[in-house]
N, C-alpha and C. Protein backbone atom coordinates (compact mmCIF):
# COMPACT_ATOMS: atom_id res chain seq x y z
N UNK A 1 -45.23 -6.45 -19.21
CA UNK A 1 -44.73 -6.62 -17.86
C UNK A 1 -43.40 -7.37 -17.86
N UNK A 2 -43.17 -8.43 -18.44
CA UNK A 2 -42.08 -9.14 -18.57
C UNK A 2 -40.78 -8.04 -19.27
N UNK A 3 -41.40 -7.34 -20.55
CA UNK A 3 -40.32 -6.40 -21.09
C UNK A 3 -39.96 -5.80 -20.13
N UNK A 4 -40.63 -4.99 -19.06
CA UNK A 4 -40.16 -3.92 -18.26
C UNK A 4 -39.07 -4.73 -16.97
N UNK A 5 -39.53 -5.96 -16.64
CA UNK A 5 -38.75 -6.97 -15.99
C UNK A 5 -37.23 -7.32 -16.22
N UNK A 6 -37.23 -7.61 -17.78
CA UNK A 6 -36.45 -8.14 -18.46
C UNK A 6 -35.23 -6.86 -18.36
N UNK A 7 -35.86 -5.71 -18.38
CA UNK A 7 -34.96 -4.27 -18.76
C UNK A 7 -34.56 -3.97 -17.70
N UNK A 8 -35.18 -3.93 -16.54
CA UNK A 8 -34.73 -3.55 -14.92
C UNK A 8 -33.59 -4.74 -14.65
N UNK A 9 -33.73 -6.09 -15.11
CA UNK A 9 -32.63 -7.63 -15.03
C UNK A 9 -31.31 -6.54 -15.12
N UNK A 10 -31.62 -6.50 -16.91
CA UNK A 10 -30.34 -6.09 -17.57
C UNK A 10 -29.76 -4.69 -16.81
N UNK A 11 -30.30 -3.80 -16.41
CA UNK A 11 -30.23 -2.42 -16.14
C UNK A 11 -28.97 -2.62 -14.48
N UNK A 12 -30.24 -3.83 -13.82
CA UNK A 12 -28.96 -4.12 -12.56
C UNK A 12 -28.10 -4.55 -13.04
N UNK A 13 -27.79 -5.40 -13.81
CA UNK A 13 -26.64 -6.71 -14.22
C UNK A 13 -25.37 -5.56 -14.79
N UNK A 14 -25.58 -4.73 -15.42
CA UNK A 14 -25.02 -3.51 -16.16
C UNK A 14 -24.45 -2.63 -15.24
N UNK A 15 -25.02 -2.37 -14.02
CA UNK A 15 -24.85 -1.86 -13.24
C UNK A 15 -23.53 -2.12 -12.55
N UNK A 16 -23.90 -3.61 -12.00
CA UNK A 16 -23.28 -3.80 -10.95
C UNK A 16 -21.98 -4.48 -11.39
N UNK A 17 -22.03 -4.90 -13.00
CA UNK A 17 -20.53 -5.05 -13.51
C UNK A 17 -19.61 -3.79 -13.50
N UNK A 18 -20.29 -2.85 -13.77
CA UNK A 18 -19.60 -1.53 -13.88
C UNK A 18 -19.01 -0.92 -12.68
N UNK A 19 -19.73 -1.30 -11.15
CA UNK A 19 -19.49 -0.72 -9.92
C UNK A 19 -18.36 -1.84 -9.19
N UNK A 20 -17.23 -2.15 -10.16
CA UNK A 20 -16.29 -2.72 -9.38
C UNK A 20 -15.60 -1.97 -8.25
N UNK A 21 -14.97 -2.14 -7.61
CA UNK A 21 -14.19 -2.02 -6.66
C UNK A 21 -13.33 -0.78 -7.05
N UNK A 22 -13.43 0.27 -7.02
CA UNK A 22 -12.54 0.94 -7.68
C UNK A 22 -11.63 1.86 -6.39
N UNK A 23 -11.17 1.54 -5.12
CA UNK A 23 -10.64 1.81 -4.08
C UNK A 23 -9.02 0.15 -3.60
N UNK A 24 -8.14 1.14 -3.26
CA UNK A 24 -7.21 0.31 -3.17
C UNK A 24 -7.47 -0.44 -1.75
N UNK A 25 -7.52 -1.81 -2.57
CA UNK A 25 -7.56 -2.67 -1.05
C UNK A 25 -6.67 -3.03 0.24
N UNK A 26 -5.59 -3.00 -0.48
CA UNK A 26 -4.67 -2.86 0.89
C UNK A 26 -3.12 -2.66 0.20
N UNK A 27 -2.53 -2.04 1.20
CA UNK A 27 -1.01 -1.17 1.03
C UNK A 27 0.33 -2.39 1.79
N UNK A 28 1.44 -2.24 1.47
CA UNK A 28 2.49 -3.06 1.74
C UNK A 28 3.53 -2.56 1.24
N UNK A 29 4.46 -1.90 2.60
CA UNK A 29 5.53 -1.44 2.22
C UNK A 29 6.65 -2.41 2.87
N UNK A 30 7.37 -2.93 1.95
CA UNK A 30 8.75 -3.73 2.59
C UNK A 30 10.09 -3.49 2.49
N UNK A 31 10.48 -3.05 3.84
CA UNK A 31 12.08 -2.94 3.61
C UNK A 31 13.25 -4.06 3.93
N UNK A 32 14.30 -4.13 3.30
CA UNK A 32 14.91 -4.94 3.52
C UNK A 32 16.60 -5.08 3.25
N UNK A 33 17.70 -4.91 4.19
CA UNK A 33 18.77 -4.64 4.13
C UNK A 33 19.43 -5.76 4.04
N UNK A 34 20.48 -5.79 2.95
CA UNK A 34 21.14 -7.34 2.87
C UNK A 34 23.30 -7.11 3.59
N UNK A 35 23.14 -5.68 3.73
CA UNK A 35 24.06 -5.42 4.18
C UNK A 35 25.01 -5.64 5.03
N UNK A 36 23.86 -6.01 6.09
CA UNK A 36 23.79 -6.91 7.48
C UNK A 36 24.24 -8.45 7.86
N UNK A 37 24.82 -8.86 8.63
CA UNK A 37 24.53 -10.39 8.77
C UNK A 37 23.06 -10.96 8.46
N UNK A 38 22.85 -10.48 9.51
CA UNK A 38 21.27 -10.77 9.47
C UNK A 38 20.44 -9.95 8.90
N UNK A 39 19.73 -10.44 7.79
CA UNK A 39 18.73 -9.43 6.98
C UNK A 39 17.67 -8.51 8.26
N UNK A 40 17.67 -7.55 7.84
CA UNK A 40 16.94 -6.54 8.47
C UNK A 40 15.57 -6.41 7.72
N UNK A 41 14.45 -7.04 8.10
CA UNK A 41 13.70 -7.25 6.77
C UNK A 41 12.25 -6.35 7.77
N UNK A 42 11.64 -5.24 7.19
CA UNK A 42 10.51 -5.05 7.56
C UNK A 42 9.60 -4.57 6.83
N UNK A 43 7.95 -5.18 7.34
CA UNK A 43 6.93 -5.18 6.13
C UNK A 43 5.98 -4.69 7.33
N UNK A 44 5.02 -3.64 6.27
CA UNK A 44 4.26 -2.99 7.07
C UNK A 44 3.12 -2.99 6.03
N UNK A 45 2.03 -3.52 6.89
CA UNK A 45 0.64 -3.94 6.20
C UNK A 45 -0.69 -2.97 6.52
N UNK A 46 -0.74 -1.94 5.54
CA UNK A 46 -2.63 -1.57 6.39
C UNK A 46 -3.71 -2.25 4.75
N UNK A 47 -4.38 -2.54 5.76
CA UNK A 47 -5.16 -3.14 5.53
C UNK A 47 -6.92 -2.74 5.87
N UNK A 48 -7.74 -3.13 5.14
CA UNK A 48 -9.31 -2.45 5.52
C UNK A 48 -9.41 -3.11 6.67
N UNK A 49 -10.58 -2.81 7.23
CA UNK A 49 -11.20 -3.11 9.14
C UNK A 49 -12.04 -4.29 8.39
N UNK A 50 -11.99 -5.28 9.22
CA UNK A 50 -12.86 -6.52 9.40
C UNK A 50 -14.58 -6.31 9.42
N UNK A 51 -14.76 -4.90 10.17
CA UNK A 51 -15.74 -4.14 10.42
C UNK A 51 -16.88 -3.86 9.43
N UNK A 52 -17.44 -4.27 8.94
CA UNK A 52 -18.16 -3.04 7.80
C UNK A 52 -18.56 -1.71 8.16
N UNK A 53 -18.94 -1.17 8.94
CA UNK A 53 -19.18 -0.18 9.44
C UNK A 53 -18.18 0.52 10.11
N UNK A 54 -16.92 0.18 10.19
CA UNK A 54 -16.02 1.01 10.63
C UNK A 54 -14.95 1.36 9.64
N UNK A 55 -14.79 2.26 8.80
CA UNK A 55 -13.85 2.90 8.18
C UNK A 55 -12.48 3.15 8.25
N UNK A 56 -12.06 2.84 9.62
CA UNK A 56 -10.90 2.80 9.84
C UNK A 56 -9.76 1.76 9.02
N UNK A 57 -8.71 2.06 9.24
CA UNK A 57 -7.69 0.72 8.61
C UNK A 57 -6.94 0.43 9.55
N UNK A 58 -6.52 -1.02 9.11
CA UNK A 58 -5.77 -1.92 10.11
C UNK A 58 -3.70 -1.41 9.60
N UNK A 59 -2.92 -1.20 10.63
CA UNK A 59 -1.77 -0.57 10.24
C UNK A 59 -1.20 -1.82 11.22
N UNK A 60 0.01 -3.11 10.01
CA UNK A 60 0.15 -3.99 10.76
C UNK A 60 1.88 -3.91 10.78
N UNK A 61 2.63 -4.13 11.55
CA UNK A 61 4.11 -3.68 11.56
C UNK A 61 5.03 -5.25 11.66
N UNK A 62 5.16 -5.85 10.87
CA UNK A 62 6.24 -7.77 11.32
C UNK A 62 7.56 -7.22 10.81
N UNK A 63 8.40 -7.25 11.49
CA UNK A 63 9.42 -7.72 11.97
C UNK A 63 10.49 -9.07 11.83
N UNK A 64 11.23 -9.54 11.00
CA UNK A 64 11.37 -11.08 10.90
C UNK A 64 10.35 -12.28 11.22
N UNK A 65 9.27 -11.82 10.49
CA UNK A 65 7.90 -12.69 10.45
C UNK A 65 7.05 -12.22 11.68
N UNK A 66 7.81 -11.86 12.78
CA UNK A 66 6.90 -11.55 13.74
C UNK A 66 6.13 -10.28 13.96
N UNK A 67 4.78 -10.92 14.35
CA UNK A 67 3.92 -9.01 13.83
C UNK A 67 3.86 -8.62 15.63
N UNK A 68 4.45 -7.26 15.72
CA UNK A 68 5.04 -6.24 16.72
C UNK A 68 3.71 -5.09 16.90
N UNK A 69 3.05 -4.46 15.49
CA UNK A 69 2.15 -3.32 15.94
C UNK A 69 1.19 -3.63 15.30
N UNK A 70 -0.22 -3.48 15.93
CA UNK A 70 -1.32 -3.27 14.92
C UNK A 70 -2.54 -2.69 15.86
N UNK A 71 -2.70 -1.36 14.71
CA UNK A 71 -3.24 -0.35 15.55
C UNK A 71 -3.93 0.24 14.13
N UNK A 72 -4.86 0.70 14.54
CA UNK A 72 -5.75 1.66 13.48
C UNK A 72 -5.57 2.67 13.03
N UNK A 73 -5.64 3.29 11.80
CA UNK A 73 -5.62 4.40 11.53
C UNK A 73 -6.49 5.53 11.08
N UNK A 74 -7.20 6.52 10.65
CA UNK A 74 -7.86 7.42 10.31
C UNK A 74 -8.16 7.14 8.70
N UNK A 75 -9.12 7.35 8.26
CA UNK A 75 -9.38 6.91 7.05
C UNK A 75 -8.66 8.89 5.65
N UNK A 76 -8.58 9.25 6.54
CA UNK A 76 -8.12 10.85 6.12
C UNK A 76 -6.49 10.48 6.14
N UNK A 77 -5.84 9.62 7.14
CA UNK A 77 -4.78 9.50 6.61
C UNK A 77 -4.21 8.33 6.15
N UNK A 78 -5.01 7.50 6.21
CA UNK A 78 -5.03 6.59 5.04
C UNK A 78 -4.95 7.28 3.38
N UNK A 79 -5.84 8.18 3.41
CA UNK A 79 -6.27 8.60 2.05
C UNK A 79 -4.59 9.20 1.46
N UNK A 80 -4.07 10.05 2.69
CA UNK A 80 -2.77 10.56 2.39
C UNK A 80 -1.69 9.93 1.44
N UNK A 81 -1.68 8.78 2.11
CA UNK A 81 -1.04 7.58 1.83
C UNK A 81 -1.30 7.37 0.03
N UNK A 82 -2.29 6.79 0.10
CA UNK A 82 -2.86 6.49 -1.27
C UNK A 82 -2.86 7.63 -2.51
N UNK A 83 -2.80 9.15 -1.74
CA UNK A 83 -3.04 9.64 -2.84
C UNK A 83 -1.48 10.03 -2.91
N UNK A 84 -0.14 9.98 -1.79
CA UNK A 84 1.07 9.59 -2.17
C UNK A 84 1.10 8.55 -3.20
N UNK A 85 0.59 7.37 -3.26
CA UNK A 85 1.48 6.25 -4.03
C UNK A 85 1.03 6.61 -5.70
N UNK A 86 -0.33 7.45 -5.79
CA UNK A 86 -0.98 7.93 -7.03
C UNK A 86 0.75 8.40 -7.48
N UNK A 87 0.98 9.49 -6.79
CA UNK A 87 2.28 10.41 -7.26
C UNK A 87 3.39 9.75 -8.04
N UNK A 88 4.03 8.50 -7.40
CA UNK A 88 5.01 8.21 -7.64
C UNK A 88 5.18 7.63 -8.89
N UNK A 89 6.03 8.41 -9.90
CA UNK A 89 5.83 7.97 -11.39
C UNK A 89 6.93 6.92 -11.25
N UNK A 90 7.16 6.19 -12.49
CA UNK A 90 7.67 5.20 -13.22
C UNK A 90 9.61 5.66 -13.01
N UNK A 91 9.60 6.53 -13.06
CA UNK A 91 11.41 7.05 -13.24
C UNK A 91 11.44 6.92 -11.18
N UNK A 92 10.61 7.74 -10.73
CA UNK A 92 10.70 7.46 -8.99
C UNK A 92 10.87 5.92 -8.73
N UNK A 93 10.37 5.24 -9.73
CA UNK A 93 9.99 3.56 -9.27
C UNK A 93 11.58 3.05 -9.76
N UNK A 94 12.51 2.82 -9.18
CA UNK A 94 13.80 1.77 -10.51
C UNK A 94 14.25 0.82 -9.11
N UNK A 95 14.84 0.09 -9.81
CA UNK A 95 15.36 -1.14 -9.45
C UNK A 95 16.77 -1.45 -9.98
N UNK A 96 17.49 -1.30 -8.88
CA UNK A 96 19.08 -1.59 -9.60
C UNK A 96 19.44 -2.90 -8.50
N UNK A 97 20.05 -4.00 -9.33
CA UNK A 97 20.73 -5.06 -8.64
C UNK A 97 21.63 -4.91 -8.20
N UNK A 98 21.75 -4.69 -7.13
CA UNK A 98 23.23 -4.80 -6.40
C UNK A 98 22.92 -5.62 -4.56
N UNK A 99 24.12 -5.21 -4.28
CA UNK A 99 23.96 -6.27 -2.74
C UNK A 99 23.14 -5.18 -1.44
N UNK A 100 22.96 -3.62 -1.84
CA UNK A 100 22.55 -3.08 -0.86
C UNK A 100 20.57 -3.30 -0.73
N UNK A 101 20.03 -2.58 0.18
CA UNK A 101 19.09 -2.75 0.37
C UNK A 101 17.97 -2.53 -0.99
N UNK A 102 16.50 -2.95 -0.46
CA UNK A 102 15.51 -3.07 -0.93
C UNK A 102 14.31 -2.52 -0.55
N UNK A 103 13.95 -1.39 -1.51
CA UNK A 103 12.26 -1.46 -0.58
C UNK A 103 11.38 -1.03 -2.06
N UNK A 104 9.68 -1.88 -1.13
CA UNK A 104 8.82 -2.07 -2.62
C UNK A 104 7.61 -1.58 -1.67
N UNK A 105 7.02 -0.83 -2.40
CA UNK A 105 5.46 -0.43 -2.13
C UNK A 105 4.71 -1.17 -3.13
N UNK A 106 3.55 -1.86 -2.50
CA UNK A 106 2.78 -2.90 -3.21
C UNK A 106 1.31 -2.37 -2.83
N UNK A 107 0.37 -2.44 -3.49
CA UNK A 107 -0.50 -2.18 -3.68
C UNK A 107 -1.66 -2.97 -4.51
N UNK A 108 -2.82 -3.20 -4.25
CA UNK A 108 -3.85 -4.08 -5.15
C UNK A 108 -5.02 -3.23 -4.98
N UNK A 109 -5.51 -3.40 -6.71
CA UNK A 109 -6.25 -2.14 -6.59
C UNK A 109 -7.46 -3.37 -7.63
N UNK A 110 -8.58 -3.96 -7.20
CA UNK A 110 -9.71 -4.91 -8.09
C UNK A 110 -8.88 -5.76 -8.53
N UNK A 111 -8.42 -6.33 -9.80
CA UNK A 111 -7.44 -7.60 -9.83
C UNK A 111 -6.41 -7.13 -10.39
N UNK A 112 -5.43 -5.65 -10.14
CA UNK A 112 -4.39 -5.62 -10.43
C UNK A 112 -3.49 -5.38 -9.38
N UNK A 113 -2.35 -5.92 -9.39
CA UNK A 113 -1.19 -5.60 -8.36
C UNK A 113 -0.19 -4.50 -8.95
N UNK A 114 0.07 -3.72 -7.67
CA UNK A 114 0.83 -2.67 -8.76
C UNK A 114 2.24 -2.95 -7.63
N UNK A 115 3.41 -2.63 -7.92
CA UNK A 115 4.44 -2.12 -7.20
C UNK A 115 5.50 -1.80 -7.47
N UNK A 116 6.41 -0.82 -6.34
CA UNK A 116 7.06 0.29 -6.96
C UNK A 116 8.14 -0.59 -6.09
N UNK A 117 9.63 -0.51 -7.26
CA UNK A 117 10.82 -0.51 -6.65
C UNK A 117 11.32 0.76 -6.26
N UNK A 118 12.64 0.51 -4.95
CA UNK A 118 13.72 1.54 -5.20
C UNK A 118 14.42 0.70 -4.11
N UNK A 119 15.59 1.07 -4.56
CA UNK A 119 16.87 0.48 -4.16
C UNK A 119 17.77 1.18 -3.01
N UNK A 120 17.69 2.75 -3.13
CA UNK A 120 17.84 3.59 -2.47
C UNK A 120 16.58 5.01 -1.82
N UNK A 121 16.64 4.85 -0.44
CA UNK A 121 16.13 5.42 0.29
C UNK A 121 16.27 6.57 0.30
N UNK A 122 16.61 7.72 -0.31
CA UNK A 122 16.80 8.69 -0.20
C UNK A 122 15.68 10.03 -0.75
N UNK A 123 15.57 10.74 0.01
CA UNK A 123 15.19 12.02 -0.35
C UNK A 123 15.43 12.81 -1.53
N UNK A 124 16.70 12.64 -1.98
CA UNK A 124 16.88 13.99 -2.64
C UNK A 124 16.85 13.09 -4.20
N UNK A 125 16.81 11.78 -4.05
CA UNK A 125 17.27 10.60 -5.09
C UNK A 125 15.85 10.20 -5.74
N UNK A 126 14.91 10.25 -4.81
CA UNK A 126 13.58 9.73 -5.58
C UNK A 126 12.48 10.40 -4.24
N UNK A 127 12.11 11.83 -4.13
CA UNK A 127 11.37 12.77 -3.48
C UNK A 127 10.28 11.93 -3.40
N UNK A 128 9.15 11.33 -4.57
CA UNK A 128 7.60 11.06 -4.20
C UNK A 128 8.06 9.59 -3.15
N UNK A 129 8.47 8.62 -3.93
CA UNK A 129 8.84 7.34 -3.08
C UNK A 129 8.83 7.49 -1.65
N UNK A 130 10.33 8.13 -1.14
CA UNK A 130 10.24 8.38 0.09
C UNK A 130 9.29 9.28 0.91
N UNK A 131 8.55 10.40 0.43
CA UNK A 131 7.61 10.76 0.98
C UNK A 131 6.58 9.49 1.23
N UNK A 132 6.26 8.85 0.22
CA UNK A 132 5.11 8.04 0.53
C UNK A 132 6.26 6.81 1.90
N UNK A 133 6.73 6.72 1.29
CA UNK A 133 7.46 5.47 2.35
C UNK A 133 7.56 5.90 3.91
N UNK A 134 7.87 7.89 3.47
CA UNK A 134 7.52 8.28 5.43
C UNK A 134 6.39 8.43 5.81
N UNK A 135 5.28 8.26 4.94
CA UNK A 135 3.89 8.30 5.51
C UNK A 135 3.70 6.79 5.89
N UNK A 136 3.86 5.60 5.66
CA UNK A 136 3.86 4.47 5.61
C UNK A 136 4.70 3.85 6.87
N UNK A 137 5.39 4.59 7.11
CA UNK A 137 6.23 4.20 8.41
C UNK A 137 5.55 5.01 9.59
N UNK A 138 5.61 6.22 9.28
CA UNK A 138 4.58 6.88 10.27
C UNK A 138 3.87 6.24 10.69
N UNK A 139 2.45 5.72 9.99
CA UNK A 139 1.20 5.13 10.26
C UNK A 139 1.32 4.45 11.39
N UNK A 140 2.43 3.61 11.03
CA UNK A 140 2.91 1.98 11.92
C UNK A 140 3.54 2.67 13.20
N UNK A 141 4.27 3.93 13.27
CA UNK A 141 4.54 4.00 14.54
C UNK A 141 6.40 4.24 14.38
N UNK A 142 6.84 4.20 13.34
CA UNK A 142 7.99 4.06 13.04
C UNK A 142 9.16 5.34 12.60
N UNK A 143 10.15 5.65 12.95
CA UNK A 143 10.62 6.87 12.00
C UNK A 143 11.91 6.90 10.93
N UNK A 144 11.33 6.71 9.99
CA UNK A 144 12.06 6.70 8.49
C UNK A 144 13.74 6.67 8.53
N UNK A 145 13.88 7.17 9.32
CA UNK A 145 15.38 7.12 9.42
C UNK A 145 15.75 6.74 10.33
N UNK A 146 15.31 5.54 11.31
CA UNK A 146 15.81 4.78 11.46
C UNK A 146 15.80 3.41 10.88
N UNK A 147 15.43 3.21 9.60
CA UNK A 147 15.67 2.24 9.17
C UNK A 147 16.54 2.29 7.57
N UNK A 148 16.82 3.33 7.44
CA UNK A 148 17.26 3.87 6.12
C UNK A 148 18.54 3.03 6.20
């Protein structure tokens, strides 16, 4: 009785190390223009529902610290999103120093942080990035070119 005890212990314990978290916990796209007098800085947060039972995500929009939208989104286009940022390889991701703008898709996925530079906004310059970056503005309520 104890063996069969002892084996069901181990069998959960095995289990439930293995059933980490394997869904991205929350998305963060930030743009930010230094071009300007005043930095043009915007960060857009979705985030899971407070809810357990509600599937939806939280789509949060700040503005020079101040948060402007937060409204829910569909868990189908949430998924969009996510399975955009899957896409975006390593050559889509670069980072060049200079004085023009900034934008980073951030992501945490169990205890790793992942995120993607690009320096330039463009379409024809880095295709997956900005697709994911117009789904990401979408969400929030926003349209991609007006902040380019």
């Amino acid at each position: 009785m104890n063996f069969k005890f002892l084996c069901l212990f181990i069998l959960i314990l095995v289990f439930s190390c293995t059933s980490q978290k394997s869904e991205i916990e929350y998305v963060e796209f930030e743009h930010e223009c230094y071009i300007r007098k005043i930095s043009d800085k915007i960060l857009i947060r979705i985030l899971p529902s407070q809810k357990k039972y509600n599937k939806e995500r939280i789509v949060e929009l700040i503005y020079h610290g101040k948060s402007f939208v937060r409204k829910s989104i569909s868990e189908k286009e949430y998924q969009n999103i996510v399975d955009s940022i899957f896409k975006i390889s390593e050559k889509d991701s670069t980072m060049v120093f200079t004085d023009g703008g900034s934008n980073i898709i951030e992501y945490r996925k169990g205890d790793v942080i992942k995120k993607h530079y690009s320096q330039v906004l463009n379409k024809d310059y880095n295709n997956t990035f900005y697709n994911t970056c117009e789904l990401i503005t979408e969400s929030a309520g926003l349209d991609i070119t007006a902040i380019k």
